[in-house]
C-alpha atoms as a PDB file:
ATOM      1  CA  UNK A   1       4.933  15.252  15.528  1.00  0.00           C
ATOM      2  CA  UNK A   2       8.010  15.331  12.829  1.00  0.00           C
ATOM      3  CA  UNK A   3       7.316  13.358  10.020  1.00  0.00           C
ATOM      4  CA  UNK A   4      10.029  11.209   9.486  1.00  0.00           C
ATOM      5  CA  UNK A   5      12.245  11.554   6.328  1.00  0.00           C
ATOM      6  CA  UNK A   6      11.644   8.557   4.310  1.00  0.00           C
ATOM      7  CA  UNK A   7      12.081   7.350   0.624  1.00  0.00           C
ATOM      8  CA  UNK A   8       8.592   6.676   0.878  1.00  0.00           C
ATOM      9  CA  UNK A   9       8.061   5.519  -2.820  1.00  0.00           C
ATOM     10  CA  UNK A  10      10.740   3.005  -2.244  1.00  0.00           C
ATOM     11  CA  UNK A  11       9.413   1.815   0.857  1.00  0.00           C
ATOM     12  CA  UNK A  12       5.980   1.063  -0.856  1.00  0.00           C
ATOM     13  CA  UNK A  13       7.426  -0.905  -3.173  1.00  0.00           C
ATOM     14  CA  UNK A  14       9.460  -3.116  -0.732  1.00  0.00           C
ATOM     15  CA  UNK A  15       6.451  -3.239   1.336  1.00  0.00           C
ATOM     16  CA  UNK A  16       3.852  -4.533  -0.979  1.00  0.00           C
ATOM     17  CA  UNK A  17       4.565  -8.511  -1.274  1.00  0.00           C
ATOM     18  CA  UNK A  18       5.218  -9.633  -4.757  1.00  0.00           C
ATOM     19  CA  UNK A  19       3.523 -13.086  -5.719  1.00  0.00           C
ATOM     20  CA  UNK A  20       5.309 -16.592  -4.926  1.00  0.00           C
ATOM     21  CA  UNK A  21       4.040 -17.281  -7.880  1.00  0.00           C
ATOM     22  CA  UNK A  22       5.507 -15.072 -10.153  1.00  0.00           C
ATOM     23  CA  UNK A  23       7.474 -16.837 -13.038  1.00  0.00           C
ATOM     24  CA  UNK A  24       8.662 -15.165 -16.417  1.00  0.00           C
ATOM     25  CA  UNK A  25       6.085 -16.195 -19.474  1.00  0.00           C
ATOM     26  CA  UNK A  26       8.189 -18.009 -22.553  1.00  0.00           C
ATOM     27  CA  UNK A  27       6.094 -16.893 -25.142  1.00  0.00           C
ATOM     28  CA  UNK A  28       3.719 -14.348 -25.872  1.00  0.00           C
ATOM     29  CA  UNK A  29       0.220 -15.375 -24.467  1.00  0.00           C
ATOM     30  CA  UNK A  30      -2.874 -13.531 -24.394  1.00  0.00           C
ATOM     31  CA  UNK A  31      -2.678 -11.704 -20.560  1.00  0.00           C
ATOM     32  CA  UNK A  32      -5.739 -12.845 -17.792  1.00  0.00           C
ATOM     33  CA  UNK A  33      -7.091 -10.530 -14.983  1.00  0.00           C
ATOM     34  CA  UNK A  34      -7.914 -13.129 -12.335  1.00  0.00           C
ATOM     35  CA  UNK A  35      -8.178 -10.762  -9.180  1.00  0.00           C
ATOM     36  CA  UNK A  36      -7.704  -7.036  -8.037  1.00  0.00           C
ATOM     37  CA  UNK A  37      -7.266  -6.337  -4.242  1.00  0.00           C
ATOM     38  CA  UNK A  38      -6.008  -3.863  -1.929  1.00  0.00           C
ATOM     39  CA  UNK A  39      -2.378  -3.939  -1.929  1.00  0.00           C
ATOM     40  CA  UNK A  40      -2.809  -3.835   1.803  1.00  0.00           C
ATOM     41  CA  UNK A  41      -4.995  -5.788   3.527  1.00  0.00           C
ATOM     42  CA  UNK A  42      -5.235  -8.000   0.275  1.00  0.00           C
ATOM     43  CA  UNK A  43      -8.856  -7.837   0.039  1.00  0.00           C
ATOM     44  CA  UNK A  44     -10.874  -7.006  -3.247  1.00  0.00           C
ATOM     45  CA  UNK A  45     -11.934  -3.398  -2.068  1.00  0.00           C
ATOM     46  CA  UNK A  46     -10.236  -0.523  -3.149  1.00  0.00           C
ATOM     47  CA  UNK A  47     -10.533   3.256  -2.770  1.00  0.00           C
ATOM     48  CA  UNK A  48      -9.284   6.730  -5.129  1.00  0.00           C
ATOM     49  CA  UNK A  49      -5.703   7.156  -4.077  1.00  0.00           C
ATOM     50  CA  UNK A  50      -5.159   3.538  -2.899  1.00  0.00           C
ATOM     51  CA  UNK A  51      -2.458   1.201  -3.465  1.00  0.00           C
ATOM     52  CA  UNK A  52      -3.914  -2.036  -5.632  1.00  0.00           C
ATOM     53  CA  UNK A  53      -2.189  -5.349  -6.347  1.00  0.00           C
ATOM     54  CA  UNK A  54      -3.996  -6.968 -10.045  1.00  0.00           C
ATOM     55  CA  UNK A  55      -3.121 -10.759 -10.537  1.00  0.00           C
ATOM     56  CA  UNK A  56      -3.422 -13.186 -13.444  1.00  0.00           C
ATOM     57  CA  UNK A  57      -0.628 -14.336 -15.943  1.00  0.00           C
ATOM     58  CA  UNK A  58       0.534 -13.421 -19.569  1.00  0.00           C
ATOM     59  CA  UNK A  59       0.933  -9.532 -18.500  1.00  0.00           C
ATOM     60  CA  UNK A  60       4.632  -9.709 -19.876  1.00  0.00           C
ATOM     61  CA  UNK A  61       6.109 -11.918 -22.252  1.00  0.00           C
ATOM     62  CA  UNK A  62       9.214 -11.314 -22.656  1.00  0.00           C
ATOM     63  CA  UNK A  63      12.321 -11.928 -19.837  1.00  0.00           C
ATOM     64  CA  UNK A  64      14.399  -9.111 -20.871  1.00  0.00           C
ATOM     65  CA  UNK A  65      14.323  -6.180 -17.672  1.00  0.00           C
ATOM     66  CA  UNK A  66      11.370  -8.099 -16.032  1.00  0.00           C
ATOM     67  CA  UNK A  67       9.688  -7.674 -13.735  1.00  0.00           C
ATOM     68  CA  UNK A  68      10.526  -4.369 -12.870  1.00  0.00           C
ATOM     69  CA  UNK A  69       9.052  -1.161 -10.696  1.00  0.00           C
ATOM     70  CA  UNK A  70       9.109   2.174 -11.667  1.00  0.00           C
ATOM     71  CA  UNK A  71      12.698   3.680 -11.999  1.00  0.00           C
ATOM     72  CA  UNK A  72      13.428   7.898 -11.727  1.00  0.00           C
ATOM     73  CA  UNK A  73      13.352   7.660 -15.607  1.00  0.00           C
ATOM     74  CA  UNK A  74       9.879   6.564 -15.876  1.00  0.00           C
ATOM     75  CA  UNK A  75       8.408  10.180 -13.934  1.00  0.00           C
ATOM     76  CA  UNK A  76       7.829  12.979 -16.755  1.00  0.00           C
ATOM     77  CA  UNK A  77       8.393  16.323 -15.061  1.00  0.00           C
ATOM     78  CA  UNK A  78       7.164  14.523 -11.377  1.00  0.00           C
ATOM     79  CA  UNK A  79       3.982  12.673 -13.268  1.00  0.00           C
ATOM     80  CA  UNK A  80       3.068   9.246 -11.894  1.00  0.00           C
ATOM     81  CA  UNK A  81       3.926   7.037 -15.027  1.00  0.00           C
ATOM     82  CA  UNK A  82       0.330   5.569 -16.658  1.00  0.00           C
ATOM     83  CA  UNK A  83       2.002   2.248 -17.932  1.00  0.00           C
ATOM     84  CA  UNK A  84       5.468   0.781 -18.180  1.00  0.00           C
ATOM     85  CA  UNK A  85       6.950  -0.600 -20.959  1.00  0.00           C
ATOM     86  CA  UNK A  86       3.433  -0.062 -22.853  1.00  0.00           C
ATOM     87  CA  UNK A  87       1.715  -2.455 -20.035  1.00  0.00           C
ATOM     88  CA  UNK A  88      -1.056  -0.349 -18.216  1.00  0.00           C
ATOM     89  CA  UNK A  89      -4.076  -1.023 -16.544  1.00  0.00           C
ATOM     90  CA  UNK A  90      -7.665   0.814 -16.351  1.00  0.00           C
ATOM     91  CA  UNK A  91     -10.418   1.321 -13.777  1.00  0.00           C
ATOM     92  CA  UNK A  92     -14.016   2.217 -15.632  1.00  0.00           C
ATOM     93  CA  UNK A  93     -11.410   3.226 -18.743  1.00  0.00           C
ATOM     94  CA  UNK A  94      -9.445   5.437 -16.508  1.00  0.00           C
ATOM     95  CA  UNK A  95      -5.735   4.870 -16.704  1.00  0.00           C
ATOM     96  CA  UNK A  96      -4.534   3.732 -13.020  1.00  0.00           C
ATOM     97  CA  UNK A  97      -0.698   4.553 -12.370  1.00  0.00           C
ATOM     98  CA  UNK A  98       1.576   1.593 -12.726  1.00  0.00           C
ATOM     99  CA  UNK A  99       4.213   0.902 -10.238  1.00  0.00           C
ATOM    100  CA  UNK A 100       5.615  -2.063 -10.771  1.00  0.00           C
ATOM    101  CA  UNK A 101       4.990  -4.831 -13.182  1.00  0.00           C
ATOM    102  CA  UNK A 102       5.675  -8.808 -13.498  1.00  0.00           C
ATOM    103  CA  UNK A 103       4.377 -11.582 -15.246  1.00  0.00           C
ATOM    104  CA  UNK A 104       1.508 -12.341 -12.761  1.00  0.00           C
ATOM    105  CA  UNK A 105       1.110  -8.969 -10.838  1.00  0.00           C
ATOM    106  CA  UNK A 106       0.895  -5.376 -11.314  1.00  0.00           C
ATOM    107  CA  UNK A 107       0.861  -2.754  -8.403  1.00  0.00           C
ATOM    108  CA  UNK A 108      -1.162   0.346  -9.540  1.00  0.00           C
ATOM    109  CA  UNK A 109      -2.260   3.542  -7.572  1.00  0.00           C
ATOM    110  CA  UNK A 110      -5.655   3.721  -8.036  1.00  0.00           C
ATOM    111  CA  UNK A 111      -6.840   7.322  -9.532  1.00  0.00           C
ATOM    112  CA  UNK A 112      -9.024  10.182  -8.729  1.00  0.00           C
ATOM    113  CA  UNK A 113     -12.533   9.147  -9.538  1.00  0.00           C
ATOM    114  CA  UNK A 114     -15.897   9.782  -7.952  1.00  0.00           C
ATOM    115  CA  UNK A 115     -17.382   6.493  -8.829  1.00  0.00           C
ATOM    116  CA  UNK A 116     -18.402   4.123  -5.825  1.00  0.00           C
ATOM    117  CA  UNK A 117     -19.510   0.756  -6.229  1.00  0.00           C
ATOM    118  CA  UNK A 118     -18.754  -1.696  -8.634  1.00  0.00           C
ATOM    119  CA  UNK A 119     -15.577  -0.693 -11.528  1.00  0.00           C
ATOM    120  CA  UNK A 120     -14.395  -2.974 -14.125  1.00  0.00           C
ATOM    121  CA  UNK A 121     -10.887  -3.765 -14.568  1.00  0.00           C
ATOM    122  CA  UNK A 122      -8.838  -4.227 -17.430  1.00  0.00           C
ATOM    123  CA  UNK A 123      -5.159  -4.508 -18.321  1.00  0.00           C
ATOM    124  CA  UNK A 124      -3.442  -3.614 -21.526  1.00  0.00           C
ATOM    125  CA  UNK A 125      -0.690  -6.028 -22.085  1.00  0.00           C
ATOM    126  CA  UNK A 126       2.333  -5.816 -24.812  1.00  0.00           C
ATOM    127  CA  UNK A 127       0.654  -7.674 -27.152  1.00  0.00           C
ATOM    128  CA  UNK A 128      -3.361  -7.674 -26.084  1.00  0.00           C
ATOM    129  CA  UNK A 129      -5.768  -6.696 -23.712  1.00  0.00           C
ATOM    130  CA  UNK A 130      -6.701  -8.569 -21.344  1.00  0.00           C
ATOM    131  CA  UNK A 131     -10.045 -10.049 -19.747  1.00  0.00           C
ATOM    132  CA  UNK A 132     -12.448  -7.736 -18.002  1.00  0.00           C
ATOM    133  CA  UNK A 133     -13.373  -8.091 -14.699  1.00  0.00           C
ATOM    134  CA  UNK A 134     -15.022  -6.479 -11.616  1.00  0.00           C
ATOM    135  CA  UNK A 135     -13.846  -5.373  -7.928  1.00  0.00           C
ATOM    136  CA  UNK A 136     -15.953  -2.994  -5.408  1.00  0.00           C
ATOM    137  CA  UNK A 137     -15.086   0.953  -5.381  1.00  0.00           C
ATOM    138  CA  UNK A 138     -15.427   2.166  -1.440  1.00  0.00           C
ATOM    139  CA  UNK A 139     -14.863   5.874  -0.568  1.00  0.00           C
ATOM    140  CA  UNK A 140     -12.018   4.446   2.013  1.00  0.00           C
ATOM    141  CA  UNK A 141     -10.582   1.064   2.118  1.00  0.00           C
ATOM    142  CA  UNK A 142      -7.814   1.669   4.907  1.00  0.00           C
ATOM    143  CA  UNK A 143      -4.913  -0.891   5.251  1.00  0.00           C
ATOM    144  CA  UNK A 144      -1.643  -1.163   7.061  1.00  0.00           C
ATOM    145  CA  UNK A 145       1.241  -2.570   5.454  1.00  0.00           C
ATOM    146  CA  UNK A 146       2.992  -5.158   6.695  1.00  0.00           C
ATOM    147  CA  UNK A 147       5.942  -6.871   7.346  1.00  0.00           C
ATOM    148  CA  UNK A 148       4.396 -10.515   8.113  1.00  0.00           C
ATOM    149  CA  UNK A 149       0.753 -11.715   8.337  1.00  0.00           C
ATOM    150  CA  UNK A 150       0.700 -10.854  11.998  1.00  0.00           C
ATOM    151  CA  UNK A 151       3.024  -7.760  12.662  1.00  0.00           C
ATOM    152  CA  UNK A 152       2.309  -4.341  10.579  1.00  0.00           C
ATOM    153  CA  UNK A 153       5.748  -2.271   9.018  1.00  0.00           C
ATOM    154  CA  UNK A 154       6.643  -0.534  11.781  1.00  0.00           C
ATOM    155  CA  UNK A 155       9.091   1.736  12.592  1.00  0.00           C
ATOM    156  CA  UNK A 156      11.209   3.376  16.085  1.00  0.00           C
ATOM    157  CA  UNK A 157      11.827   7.247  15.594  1.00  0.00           C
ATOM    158  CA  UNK A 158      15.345   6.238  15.624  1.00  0.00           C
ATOM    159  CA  UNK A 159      14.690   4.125  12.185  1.00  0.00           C
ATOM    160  CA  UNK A 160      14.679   0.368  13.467  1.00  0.00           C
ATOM    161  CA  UNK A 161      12.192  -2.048  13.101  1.00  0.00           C
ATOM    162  CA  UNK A 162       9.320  -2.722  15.020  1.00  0.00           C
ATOM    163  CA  UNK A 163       8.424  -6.313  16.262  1.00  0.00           C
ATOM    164  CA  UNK A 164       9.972  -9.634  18.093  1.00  0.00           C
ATOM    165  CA  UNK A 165      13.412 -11.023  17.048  1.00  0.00           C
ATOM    166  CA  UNK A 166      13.372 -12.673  13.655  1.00  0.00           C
ATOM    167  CA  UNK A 167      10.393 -11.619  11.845  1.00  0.00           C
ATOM    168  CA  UNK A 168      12.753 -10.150   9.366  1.00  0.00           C
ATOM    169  CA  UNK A 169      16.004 -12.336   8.111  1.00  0.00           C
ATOM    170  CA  UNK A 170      18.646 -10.501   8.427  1.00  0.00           C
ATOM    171  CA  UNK A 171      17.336  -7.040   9.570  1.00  0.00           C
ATOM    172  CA  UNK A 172      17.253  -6.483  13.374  1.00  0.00           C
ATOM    173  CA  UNK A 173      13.115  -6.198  15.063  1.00  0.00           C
ATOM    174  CA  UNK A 174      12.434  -4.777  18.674  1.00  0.00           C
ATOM    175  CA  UNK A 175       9.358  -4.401  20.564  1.00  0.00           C
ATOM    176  CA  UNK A 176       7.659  -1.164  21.458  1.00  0.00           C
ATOM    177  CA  UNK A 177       7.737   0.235  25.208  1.00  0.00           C
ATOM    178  CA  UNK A 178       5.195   1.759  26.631  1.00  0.00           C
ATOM    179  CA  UNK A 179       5.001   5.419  26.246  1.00  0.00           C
ATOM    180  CA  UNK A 180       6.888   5.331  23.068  1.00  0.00           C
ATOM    181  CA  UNK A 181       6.095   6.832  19.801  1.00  0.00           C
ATOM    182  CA  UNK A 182       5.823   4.136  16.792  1.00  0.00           C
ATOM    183  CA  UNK A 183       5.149   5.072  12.998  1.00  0.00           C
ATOM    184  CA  UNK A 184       2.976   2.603  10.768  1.00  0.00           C
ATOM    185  CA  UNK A 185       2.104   3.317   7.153  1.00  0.00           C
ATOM    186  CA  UNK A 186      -0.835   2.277   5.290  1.00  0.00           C
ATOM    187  CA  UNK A 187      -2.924   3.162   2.472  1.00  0.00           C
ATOM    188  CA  UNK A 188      -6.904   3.741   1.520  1.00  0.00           C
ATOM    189  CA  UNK A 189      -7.487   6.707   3.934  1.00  0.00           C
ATOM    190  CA  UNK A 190      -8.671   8.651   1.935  1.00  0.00           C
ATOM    191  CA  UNK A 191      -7.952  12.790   0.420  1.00  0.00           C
ATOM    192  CA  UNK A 192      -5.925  15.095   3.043  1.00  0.00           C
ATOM    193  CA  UNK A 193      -6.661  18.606   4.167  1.00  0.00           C
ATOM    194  CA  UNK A 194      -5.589  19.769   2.285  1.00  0.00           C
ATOM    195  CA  UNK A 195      -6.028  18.366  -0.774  1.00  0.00           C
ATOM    196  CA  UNK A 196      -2.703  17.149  -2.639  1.00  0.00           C
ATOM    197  CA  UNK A 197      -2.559  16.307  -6.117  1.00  0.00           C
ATOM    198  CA  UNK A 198      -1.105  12.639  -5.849  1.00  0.00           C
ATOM    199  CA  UNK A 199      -0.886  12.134  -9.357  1.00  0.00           C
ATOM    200  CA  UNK A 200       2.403  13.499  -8.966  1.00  0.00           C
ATOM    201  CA  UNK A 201       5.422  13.498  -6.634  1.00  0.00           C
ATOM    202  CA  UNK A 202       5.174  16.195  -3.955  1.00  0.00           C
ATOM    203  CA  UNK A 203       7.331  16.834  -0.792  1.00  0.00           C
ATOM    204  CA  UNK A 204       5.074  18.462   1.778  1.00  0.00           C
ATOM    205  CA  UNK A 205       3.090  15.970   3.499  1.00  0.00           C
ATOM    206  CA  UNK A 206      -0.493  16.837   4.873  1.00  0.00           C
ATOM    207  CA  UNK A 207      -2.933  15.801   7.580  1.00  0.00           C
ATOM    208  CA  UNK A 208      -5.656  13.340   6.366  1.00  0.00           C
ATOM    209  CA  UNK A 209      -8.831  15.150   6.193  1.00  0.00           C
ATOM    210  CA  UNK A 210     -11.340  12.408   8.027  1.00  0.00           C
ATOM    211  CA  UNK A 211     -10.680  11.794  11.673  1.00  0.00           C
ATOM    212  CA  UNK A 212      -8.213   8.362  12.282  1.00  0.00           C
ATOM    213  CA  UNK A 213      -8.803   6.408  15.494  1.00  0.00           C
ATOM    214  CA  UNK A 214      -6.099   4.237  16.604  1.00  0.00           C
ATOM    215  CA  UNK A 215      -6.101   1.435  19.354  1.00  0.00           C
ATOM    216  CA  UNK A 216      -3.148  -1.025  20.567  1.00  0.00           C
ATOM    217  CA  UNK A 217      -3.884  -3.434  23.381  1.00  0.00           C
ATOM    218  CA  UNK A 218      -8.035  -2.459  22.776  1.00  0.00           C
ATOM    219  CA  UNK A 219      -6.998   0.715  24.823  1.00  0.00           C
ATOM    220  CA  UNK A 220      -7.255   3.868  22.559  1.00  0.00           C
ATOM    221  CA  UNK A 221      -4.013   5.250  21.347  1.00  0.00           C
ATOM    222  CA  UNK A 222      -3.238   8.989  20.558  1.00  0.00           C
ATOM    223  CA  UNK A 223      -2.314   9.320  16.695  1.00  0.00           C
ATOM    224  CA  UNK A 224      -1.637  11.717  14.025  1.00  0.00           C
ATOM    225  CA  UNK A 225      -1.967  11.103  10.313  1.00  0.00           C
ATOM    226  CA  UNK A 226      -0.796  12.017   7.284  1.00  0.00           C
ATOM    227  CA  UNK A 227      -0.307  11.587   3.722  1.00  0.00           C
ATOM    228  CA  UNK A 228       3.265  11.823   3.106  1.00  0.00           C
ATOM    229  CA  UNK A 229       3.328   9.954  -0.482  1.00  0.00           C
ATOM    230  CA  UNK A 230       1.456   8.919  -3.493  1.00  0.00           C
ATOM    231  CA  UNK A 231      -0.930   6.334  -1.533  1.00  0.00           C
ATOM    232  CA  UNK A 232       1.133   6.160   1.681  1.00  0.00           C
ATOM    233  CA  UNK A 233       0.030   7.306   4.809  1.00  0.00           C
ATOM    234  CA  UNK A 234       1.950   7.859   8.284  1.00  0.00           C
ATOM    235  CA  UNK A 235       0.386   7.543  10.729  1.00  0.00           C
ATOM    236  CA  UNK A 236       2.632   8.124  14.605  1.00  0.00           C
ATOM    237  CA  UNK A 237       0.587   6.658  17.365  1.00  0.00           C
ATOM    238  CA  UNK A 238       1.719   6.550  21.144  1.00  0.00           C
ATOM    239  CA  UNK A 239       1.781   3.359  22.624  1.00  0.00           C
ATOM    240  CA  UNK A 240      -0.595   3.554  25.659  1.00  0.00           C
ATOM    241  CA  UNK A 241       0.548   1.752  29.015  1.00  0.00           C
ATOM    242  CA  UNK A 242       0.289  -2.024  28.182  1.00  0.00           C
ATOM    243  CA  UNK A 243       1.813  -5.227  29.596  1.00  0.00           C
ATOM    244  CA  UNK A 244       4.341  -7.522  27.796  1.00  0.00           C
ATOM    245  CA  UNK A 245       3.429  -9.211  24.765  1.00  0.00           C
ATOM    246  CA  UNK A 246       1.536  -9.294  21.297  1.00  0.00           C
ATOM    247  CA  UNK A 247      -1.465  -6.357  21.524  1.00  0.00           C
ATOM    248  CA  UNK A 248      -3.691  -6.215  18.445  1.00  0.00           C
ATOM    249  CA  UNK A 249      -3.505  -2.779  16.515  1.00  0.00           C
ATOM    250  CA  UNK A 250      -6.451  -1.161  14.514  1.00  0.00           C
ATOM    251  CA  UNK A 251      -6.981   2.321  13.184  1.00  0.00           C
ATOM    252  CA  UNK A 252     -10.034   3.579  11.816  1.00  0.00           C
ATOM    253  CA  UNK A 253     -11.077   5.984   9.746  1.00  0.00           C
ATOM    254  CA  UNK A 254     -15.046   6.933   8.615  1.00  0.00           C
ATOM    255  CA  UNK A 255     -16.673   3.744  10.523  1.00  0.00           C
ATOM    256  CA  UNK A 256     -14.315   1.488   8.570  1.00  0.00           C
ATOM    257  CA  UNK A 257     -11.289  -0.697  10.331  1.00  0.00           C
ATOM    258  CA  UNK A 258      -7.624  -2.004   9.448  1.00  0.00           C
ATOM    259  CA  UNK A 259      -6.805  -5.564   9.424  1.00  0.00           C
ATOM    260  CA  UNK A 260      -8.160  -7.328  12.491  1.00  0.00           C
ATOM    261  CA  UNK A 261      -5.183  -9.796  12.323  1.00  0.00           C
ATOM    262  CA  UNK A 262      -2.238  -7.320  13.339  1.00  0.00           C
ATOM    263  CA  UNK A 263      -0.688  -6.765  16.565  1.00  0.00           C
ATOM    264  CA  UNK A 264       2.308  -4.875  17.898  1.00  0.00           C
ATOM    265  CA  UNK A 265       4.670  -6.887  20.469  1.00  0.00           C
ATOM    266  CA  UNK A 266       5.282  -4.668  23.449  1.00  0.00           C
ATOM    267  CA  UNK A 267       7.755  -4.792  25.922  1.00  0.00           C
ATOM    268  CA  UNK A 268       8.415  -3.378  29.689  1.00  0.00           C
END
């Protein structure tokens, strides 16, 4: 299956929601950790290579160019930046790399590291570190991304949306046929086969090296997986022969399941 050519990087940074609560700090204030989760599914497990969403307040203090993501100036010779605008944040004291930051929330790719368990998490702010606190290390913590609590970020081959009319303002949604091939992206999967180096950009995606399972409709559906980004995974699954309407979607990889929430509307 052709992986389709995406700007992948700026996908995962439209994808992952950015708090309702994020407001710019007036003064300096000494930043708070209050919660680490998978950028994802929004739960607090993460996984090496993962996308992570850490919450609090005080993490910027001043309004000037915030918040921000990461702009083509902050990538050294195709490194993965390891803080913006001196703000960083560390798992066990190892340096996560920093996507986008705000006053409330930071987005961080989770590193390399063998440890499994329980990691403490701390964030250096402008001014001060912050707080440490604690979130559970898995070996995969797979999530889909998503465009609302119920449908995932889903995509035609031809480069529409996925999903019934108005999920999106503004941007046009469709359901999926029967038969049809639909791309989802998610993250937490886990290394590829073979191994990339996602500590920097690279522009040859590879297969993910555990065995995905895929069902729509609780009837298995064929699909191929991939890591095609730093953190983001493809994954093109077939649509298996299904009636009209919502049919939940999970994929699976090493015993452990997506979201149980998400569904795919079909149509015939």
């Amino acid at each position: 299956m052709n992986i389709k050519k995406l700007f992948f990087l700026n996908f995962l940074i439209a994808t992952i929601a950015l708090s309702a609560a994020e407001q710019m700090q007036p003064h300096a204030v000494i930043p708070t950790v209050t919660a680490i989760v998978n950028a994802a599914t929004g739960e607090p497990v993460i996984t090496s290579g993962g996308w992570a969403s850490v919450y609090g307040n005080g993490f910027i203090w001043s309004s000037s160019g915030f918040p921000r993501p990461w702009l083509p100036s902050d990538f050294v010779n195709g490194a993965l930046p390891l803080q913006l605008n001196d703000i960083s944040v560390r798992f066990n004291g190892v340096h996560t790399y920093v996507a986008y930051i705000g006053s409330n929330q930071i987005n961080v790719l989770i590193p390399e590291d063998p440890t499994i368990g329980v990691v403490a998490v701390q964030e250096q702010g402008q001014l001060d570190q912050s707080n440490i606190i604690t979130v559970t290390k898995a070996a995969v913590a797979p999530g889909l991304f998503t465009f609302t609590a119920k449908y995932p970020s889903a995509v035609h081959l031809d480069g529409t949306y996925c999903g019934p009319a108005g999920i999106l303002a503004g941007i046009a949604t469709t359901p999926v046929r029967p038969g049809e091939v639909v791309v989802l992206y998610g993250t937490g999967f886990g290394p590829s086969n073979p191994r990339i180096d996602f500590s920097r950009l690279f522009t040859t995606a590879a297969p993910i090296a555990q065995t995905v399972t895929a069902s729509i409709g609780g009837m298995e559906a064929k699909v191929d997986g991939f890591l095609v980004s730093p953190g983001v995974y493809q994954f093109n699954l077939v649509v298996p022969d299904l009636p009209a309407g919502d049919a939940s979607v999970v994929l699976s990889v090493a015993g452990v399941k997506t979201q149980a929430t998400l569904s795919l509307a079909v149509s015939r």
